[in-house]
N, C-alpha and C. Protein backbone atom coordinates (compact mmCIF):
# COMPACT_ATOMS: atom_id res chain seq x y z
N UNK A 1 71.85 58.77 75.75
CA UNK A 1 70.83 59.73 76.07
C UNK A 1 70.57 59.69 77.59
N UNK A 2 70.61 60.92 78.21
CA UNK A 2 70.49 61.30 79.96
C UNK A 2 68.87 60.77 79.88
N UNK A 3 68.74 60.53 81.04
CA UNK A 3 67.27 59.64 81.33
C UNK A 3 66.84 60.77 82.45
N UNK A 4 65.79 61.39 82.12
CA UNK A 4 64.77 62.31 82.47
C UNK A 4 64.53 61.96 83.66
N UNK A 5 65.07 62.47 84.95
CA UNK A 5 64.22 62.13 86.18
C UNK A 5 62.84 62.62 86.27
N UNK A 6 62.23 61.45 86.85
CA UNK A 6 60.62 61.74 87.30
C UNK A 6 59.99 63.31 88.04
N UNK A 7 59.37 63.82 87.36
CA UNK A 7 58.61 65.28 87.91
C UNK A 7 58.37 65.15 89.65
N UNK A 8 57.72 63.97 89.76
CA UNK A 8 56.98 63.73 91.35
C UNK A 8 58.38 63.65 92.19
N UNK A 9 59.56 63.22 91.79
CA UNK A 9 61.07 62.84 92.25
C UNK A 9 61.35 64.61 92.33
N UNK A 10 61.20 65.14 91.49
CA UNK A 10 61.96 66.27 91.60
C UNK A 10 61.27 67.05 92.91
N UNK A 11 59.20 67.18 92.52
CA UNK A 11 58.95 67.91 93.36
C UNK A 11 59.05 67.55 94.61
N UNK A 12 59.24 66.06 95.04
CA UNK A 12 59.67 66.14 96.24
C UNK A 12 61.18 66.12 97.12
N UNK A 13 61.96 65.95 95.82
CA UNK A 13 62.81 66.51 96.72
C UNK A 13 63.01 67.90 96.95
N UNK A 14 62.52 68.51 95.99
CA UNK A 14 62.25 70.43 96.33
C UNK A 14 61.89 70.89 97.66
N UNK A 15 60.73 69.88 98.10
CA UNK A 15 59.68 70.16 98.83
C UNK A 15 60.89 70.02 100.04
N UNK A 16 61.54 68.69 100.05
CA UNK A 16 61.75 68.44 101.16
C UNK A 16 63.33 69.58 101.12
N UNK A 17 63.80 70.06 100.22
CA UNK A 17 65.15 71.00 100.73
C UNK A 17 64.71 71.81 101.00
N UNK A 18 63.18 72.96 100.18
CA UNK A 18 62.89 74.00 101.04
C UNK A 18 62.60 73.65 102.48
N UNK A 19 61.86 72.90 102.99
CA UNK A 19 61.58 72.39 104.19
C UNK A 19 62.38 72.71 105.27
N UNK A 20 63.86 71.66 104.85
CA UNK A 20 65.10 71.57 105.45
C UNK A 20 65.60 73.37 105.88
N UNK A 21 65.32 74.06 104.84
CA UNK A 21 65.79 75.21 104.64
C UNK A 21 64.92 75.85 105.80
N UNK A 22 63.94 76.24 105.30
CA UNK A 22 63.29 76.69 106.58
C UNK A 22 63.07 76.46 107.97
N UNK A 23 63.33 74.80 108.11
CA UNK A 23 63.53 74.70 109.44
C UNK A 23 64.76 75.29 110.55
N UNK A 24 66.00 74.91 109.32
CA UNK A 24 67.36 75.14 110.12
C UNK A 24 67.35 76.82 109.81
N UNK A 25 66.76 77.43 109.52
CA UNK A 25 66.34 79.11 109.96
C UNK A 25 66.39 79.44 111.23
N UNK A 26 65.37 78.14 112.37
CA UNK A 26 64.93 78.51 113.24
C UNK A 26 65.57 77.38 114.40
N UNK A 27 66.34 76.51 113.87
CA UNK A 27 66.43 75.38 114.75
C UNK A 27 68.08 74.60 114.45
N UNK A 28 68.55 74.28 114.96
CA UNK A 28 69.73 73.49 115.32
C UNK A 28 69.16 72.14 114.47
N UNK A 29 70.24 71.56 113.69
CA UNK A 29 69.77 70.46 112.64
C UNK A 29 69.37 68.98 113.81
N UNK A 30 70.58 68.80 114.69
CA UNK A 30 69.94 67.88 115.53
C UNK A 30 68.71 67.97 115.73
N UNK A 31 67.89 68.93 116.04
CA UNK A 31 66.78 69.29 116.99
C UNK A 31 65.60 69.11 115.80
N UNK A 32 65.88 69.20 114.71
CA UNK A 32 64.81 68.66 113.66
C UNK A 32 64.77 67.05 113.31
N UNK A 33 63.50 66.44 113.15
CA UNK A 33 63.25 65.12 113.40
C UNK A 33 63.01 64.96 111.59
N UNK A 34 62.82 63.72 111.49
CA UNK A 34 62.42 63.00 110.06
C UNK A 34 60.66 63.26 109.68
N UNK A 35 60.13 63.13 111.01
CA UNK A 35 58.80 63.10 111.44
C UNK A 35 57.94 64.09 111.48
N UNK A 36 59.06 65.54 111.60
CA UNK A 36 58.60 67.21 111.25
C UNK A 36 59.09 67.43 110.18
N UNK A 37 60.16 66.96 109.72
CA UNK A 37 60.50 67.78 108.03
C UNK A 37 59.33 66.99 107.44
N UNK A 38 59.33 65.85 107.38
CA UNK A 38 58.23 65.23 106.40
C UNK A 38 56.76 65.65 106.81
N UNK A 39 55.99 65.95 107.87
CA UNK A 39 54.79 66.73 108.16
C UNK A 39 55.14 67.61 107.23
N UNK A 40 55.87 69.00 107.93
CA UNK A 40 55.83 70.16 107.06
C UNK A 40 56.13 70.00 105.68
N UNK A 41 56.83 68.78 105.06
CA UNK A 41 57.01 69.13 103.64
C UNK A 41 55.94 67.75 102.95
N UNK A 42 54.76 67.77 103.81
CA UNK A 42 54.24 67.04 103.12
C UNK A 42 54.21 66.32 102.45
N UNK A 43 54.96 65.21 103.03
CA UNK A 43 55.28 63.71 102.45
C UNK A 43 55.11 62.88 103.43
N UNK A 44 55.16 61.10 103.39
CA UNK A 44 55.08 60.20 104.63
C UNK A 44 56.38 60.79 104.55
N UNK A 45 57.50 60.06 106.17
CA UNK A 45 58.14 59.40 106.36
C UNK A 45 59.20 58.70 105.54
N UNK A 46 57.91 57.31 105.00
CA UNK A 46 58.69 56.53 103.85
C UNK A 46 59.48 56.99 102.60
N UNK A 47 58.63 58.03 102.21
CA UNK A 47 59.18 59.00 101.22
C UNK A 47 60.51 59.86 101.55
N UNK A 48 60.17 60.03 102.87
CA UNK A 48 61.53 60.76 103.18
C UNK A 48 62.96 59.99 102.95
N UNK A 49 62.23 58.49 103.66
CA UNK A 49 63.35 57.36 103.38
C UNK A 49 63.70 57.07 102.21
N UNK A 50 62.91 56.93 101.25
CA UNK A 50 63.19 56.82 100.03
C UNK A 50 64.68 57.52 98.48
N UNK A 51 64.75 59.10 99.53
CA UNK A 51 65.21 59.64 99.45
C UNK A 51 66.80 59.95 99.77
N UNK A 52 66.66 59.39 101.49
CA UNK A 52 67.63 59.82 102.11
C UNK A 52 67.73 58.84 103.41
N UNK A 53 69.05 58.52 103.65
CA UNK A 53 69.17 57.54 104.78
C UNK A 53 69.12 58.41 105.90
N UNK A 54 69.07 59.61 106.51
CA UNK A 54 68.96 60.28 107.76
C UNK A 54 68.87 61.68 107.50
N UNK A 55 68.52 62.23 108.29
CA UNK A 55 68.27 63.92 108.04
C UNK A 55 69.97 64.43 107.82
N UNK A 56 70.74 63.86 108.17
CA UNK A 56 72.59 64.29 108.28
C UNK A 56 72.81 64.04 107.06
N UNK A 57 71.98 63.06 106.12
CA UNK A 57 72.65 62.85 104.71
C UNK A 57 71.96 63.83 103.78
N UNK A 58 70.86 64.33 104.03
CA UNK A 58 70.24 65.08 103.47
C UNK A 58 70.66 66.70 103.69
N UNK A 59 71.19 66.73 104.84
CA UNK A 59 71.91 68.05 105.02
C UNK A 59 72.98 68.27 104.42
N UNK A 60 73.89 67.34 104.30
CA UNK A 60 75.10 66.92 103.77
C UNK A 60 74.88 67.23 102.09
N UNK A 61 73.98 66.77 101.31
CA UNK A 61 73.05 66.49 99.92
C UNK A 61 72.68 68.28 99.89
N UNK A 62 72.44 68.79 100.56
CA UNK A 62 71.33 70.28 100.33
C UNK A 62 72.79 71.08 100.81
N UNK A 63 74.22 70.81 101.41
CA UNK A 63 74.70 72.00 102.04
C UNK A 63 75.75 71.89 100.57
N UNK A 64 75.87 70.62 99.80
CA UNK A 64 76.47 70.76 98.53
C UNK A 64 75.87 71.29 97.79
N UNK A 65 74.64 71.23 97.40
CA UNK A 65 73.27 71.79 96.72
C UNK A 65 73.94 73.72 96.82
N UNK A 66 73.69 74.22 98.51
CA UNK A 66 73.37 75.32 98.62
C UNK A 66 75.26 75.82 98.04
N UNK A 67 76.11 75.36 98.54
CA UNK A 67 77.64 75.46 98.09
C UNK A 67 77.39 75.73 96.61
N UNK A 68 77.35 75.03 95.67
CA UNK A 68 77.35 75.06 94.66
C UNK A 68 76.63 76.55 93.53
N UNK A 69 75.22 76.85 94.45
CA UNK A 69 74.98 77.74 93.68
C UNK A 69 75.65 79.18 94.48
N UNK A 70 75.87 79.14 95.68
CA UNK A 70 76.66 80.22 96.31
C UNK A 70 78.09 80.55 95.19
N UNK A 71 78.83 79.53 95.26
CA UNK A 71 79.72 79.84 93.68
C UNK A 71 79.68 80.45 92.85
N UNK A 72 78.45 79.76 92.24
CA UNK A 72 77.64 80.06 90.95
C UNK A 72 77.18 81.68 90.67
N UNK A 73 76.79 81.81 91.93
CA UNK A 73 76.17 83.67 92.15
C UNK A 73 77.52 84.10 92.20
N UNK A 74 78.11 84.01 93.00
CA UNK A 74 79.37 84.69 92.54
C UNK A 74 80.41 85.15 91.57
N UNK A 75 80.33 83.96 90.82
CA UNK A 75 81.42 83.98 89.71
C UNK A 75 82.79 83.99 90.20
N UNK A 76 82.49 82.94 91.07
CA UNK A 76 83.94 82.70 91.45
C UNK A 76 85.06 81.63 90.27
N UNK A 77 84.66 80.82 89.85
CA UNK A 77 85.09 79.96 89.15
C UNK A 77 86.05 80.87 87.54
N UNK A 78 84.84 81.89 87.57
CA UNK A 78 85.59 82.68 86.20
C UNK A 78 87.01 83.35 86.82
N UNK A 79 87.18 83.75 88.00
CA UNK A 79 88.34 84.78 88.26
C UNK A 79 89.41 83.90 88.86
N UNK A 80 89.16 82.96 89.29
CA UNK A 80 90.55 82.05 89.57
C UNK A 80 91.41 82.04 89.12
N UNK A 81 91.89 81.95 87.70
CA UNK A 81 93.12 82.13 86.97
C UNK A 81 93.01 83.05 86.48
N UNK A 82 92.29 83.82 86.37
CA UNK A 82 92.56 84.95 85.18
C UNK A 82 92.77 86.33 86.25
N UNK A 83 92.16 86.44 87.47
CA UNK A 83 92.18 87.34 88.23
C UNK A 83 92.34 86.89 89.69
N UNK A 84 93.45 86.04 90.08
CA UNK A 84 93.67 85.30 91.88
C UNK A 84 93.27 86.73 92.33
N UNK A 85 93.54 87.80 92.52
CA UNK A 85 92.91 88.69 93.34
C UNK A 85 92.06 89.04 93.53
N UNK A 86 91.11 89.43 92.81
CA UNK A 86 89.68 89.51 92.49
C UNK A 86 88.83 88.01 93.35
N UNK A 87 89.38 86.77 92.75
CA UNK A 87 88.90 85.81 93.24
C UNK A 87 89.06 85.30 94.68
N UNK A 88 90.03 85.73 95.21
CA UNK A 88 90.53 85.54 96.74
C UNK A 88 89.73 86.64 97.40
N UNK A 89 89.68 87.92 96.94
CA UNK A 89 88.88 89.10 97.69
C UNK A 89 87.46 88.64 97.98
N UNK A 90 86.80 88.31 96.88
CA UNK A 90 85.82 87.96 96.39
C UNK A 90 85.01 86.33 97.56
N UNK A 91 85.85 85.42 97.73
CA UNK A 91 86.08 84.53 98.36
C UNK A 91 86.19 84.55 99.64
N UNK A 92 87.05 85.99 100.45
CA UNK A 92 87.08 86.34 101.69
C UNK A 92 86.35 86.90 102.19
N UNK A 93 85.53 88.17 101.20
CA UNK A 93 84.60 89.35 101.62
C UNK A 93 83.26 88.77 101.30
N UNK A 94 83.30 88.38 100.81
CA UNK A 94 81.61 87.92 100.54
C UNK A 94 81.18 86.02 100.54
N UNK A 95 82.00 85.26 100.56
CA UNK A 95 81.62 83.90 100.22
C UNK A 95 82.20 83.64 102.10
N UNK A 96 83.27 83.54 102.81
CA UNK A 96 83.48 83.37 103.85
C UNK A 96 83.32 84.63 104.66
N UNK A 97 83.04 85.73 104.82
CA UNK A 97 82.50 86.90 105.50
C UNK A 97 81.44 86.13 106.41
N UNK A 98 81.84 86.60 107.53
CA UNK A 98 81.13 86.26 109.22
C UNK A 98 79.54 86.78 109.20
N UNK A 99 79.65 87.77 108.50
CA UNK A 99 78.45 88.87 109.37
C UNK A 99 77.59 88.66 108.23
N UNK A 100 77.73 88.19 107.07
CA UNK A 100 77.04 88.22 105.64
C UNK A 100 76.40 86.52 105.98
N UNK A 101 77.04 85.48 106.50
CA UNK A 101 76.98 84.22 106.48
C UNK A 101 75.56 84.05 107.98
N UNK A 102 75.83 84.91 108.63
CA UNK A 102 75.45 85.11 109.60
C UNK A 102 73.90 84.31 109.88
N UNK A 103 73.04 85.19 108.76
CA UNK A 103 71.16 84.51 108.50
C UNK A 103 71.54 83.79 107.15
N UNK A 104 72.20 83.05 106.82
CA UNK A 104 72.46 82.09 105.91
C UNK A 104 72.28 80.54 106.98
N UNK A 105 71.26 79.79 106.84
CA UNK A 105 70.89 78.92 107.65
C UNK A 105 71.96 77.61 107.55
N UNK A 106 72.80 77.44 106.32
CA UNK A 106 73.65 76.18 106.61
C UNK A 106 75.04 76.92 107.69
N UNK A 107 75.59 78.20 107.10
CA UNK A 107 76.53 78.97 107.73
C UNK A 107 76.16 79.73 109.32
N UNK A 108 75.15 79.67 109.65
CA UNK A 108 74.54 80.15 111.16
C UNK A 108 75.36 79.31 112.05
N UNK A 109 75.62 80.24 113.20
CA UNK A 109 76.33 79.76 114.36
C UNK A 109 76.10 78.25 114.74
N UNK A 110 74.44 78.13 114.91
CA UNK A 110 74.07 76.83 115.63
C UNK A 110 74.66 75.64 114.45
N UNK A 111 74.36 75.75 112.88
CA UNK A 111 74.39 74.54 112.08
C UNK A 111 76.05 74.19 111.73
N UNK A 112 77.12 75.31 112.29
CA UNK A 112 78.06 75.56 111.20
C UNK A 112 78.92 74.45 111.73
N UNK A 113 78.56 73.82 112.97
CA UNK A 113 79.67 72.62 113.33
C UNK A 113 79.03 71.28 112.58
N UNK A 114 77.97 71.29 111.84
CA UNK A 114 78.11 70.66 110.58
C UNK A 114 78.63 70.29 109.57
N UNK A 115 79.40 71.62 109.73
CA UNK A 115 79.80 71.34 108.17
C UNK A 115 81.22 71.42 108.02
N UNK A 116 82.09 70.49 108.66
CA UNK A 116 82.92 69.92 108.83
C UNK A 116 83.79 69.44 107.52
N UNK A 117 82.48 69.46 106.82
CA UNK A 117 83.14 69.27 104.80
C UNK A 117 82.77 69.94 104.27
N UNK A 118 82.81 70.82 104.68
CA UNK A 118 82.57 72.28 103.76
C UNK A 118 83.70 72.57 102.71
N UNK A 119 85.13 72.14 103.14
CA UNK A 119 86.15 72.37 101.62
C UNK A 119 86.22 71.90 100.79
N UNK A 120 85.65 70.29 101.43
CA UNK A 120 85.01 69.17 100.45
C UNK A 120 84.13 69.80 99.36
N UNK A 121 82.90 70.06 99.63
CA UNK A 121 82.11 70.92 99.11
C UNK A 121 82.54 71.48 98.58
N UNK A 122 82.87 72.80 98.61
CA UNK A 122 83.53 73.94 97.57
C UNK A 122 84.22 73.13 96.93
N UNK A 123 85.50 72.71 96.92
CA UNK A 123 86.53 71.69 95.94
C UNK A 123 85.62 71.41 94.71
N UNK A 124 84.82 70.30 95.21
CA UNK A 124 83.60 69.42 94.33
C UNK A 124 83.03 70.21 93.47
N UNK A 125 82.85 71.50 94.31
CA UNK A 125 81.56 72.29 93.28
C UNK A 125 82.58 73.14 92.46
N UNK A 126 83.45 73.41 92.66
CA UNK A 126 84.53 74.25 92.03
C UNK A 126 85.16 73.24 90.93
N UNK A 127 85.82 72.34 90.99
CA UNK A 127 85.85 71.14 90.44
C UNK A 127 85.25 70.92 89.26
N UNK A 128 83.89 70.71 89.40
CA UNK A 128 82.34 70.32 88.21
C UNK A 128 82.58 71.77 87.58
N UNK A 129 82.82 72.91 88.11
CA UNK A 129 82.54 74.21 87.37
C UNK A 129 83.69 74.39 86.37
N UNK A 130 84.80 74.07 86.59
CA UNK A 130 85.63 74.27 86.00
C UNK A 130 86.05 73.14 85.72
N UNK A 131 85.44 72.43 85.11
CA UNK A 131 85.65 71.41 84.40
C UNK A 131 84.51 71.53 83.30
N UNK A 132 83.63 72.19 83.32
CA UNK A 132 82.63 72.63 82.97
C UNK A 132 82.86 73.51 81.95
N UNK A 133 83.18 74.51 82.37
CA UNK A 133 83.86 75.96 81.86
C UNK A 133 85.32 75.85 80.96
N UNK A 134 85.87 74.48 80.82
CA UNK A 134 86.99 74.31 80.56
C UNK A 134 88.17 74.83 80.66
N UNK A 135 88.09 75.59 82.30
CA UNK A 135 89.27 76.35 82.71
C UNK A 135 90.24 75.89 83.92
N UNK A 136 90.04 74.47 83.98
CA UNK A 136 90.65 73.28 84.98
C UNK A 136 90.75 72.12 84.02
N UNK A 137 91.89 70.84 83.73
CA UNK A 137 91.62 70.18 83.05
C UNK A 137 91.51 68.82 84.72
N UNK A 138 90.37 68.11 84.18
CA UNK A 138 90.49 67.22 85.73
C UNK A 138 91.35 66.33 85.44
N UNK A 139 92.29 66.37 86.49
CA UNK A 139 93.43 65.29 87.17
C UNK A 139 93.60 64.89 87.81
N UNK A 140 94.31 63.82 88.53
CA UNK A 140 94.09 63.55 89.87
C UNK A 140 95.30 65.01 90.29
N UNK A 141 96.37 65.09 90.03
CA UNK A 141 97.10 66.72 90.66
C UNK A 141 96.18 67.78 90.44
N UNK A 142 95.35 67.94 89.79
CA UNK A 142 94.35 68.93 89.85
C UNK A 142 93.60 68.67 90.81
N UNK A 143 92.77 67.90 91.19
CA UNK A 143 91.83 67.58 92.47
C UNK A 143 92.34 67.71 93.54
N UNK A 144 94.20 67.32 93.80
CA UNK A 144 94.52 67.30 95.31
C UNK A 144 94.89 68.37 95.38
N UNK A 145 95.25 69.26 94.40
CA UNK A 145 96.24 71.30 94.65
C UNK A 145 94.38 71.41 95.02
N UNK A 146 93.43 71.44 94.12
CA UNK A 146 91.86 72.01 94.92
C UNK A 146 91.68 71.91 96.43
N UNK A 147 91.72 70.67 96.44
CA UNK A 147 91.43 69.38 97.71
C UNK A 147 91.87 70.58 98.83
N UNK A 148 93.52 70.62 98.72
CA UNK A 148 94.68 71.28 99.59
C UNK A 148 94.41 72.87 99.51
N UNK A 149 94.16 73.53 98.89
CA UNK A 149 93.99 74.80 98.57
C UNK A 149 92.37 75.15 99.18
N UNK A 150 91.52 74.53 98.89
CA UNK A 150 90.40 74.93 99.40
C UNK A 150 90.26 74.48 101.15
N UNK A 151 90.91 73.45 101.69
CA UNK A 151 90.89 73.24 102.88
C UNK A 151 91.96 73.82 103.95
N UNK A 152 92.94 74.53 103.27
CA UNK A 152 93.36 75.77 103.47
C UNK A 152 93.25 77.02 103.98
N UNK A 153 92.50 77.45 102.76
CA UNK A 153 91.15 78.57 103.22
C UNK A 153 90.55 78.41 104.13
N UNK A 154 89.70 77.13 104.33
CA UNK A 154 88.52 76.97 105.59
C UNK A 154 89.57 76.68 106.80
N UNK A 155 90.60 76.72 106.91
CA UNK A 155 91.21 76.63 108.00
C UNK A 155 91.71 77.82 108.08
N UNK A 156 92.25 78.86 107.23
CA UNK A 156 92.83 80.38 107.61
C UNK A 156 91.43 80.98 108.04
N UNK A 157 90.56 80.45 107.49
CA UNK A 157 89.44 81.99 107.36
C UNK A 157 88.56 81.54 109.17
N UNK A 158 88.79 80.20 109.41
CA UNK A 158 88.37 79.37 110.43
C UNK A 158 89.55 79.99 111.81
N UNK A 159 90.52 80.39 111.71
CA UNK A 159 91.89 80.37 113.10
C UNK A 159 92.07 82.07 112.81
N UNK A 160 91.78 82.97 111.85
CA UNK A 160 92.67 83.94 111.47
C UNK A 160 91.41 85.21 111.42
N UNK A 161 91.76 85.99 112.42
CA UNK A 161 90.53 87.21 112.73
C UNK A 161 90.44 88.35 111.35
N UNK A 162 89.18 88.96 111.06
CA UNK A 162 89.31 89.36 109.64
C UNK A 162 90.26 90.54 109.89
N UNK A 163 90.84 91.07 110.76
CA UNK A 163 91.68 91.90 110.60
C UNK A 163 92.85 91.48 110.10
N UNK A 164 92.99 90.98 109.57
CA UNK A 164 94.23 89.84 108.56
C UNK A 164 93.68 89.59 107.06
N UNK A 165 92.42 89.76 107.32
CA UNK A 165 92.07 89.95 105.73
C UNK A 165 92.87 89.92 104.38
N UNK A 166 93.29 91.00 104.51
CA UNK A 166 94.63 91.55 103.21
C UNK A 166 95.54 90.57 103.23
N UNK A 167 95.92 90.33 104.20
CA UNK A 167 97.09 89.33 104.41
C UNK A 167 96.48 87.94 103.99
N UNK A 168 95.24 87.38 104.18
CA UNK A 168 94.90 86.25 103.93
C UNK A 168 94.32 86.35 102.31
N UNK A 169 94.08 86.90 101.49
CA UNK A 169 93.71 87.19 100.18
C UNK A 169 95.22 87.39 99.78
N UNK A 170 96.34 88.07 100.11
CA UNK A 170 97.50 87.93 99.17
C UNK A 170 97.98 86.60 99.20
N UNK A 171 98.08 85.71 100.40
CA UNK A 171 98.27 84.23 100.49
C UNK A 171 97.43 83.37 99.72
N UNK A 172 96.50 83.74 99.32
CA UNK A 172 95.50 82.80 98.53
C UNK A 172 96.03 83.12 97.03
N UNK A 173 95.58 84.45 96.47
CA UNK A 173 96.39 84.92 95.25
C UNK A 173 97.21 84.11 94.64
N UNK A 174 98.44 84.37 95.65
CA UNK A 174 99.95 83.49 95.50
C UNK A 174 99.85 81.93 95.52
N UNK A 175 99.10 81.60 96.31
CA UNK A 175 98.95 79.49 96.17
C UNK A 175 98.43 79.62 94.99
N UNK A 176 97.52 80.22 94.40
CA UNK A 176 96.84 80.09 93.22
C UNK A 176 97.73 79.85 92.14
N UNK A 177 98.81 80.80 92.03
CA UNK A 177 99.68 80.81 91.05
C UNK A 177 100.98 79.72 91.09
N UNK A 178 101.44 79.95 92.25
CA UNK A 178 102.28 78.38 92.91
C UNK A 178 101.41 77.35 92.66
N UNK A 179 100.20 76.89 92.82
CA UNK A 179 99.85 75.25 92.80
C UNK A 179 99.54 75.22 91.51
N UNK A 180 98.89 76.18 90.54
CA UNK A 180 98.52 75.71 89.34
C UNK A 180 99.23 76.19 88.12
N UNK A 181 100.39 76.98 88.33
CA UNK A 181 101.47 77.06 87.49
C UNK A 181 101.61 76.08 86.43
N UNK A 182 101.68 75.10 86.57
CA UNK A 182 101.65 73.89 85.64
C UNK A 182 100.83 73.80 85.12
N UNK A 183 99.56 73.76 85.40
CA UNK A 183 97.91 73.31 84.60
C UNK A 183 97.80 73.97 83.22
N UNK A 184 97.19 73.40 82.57
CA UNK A 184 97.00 74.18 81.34
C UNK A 184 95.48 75.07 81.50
N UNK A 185 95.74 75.84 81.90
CA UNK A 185 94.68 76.99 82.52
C UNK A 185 94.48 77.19 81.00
């Protein structure tokens, strides 16, 4: 039997990701202290510690958080095998899209050299979903074609101007079908 985390646990860590959230709206994550997220989200300090060894682990904790349900809204996880095109379009135009990511506070210009594990992220959250959904069986060759395939992407969509678009969604398509050919999709 799963053991019920504590209500007061939950609401504060709520407290403290909206917090997080609203600050890096307006501010560069360096430039936010332990000492202002916890004022504004109304907790000591200690509590903050309690939580989290530095504001970088907690960003790190909330940018998997925010990854995960970005997915989730999408429905990316359903079109992967059943539709690589749909899911690569889908993936280029709206989940990595510049101008859409733009007032998205983990994806904003100032925070985005953060997130350095961002394929990490997606992988992980893609990973749990479809393992979830029972449309990935987990393996270790399943985790590293993700691993490789999703850090991929953040490097085409990262070097490659969207006027390549088309060209970078038929390349995704195609790895899709090359790396997981084997899987029992």
């Amino acid at each position: 039997m799963e053991k019920k985390k504590d209500l007061r646990i939950i609401k504060t860590e709520r407290a403290i990701y909206a917090t997080l959230i609203k600050l890096l709206r307006t501010k560069e994550l360096e430039k936010i202290t332990v000492s202002e997220l916890a004022e504004k989200a109304e907790i000591n300090k200690a509590t903050f510690y309690l939580h989290y060894s530095d504001i970088y682990s907690l960003y790190q904790e909330a940018l998997s958080k925010h990854v995960t349900e970005m997915i989730e809204e999408l429905g990316l996880t359903n079109y992967m095998f059943s539709d690589p095109e749909k899911f690569s379009r889908i993936l280029v135009q709206d989940f990595f899209d510049h101008d859409k990511m733009a007032d998205d506070p983990f994806f904003h210009d100032r925070n985005y050299k953060y997130n350095r594990t961002i394929s990490w992220h997606i992988c992980n959250a893609f990973m749990k979903q479809a393992m979830a959904l029972n449309i990935l069986p987990d393996s270790p060759e399943n985790r590293l074609n993700l691993e490789f395939f999703f850090t991929g992407i953040a490097f085409l969509r990262h070097e490659h101007a969207d006027s390549e678009n088309e060209l970078i969604i038929q390349v995704i398509a195609d790895s899709i079908r090359k790396l997981f050919q084997n899987s029992e999709v």
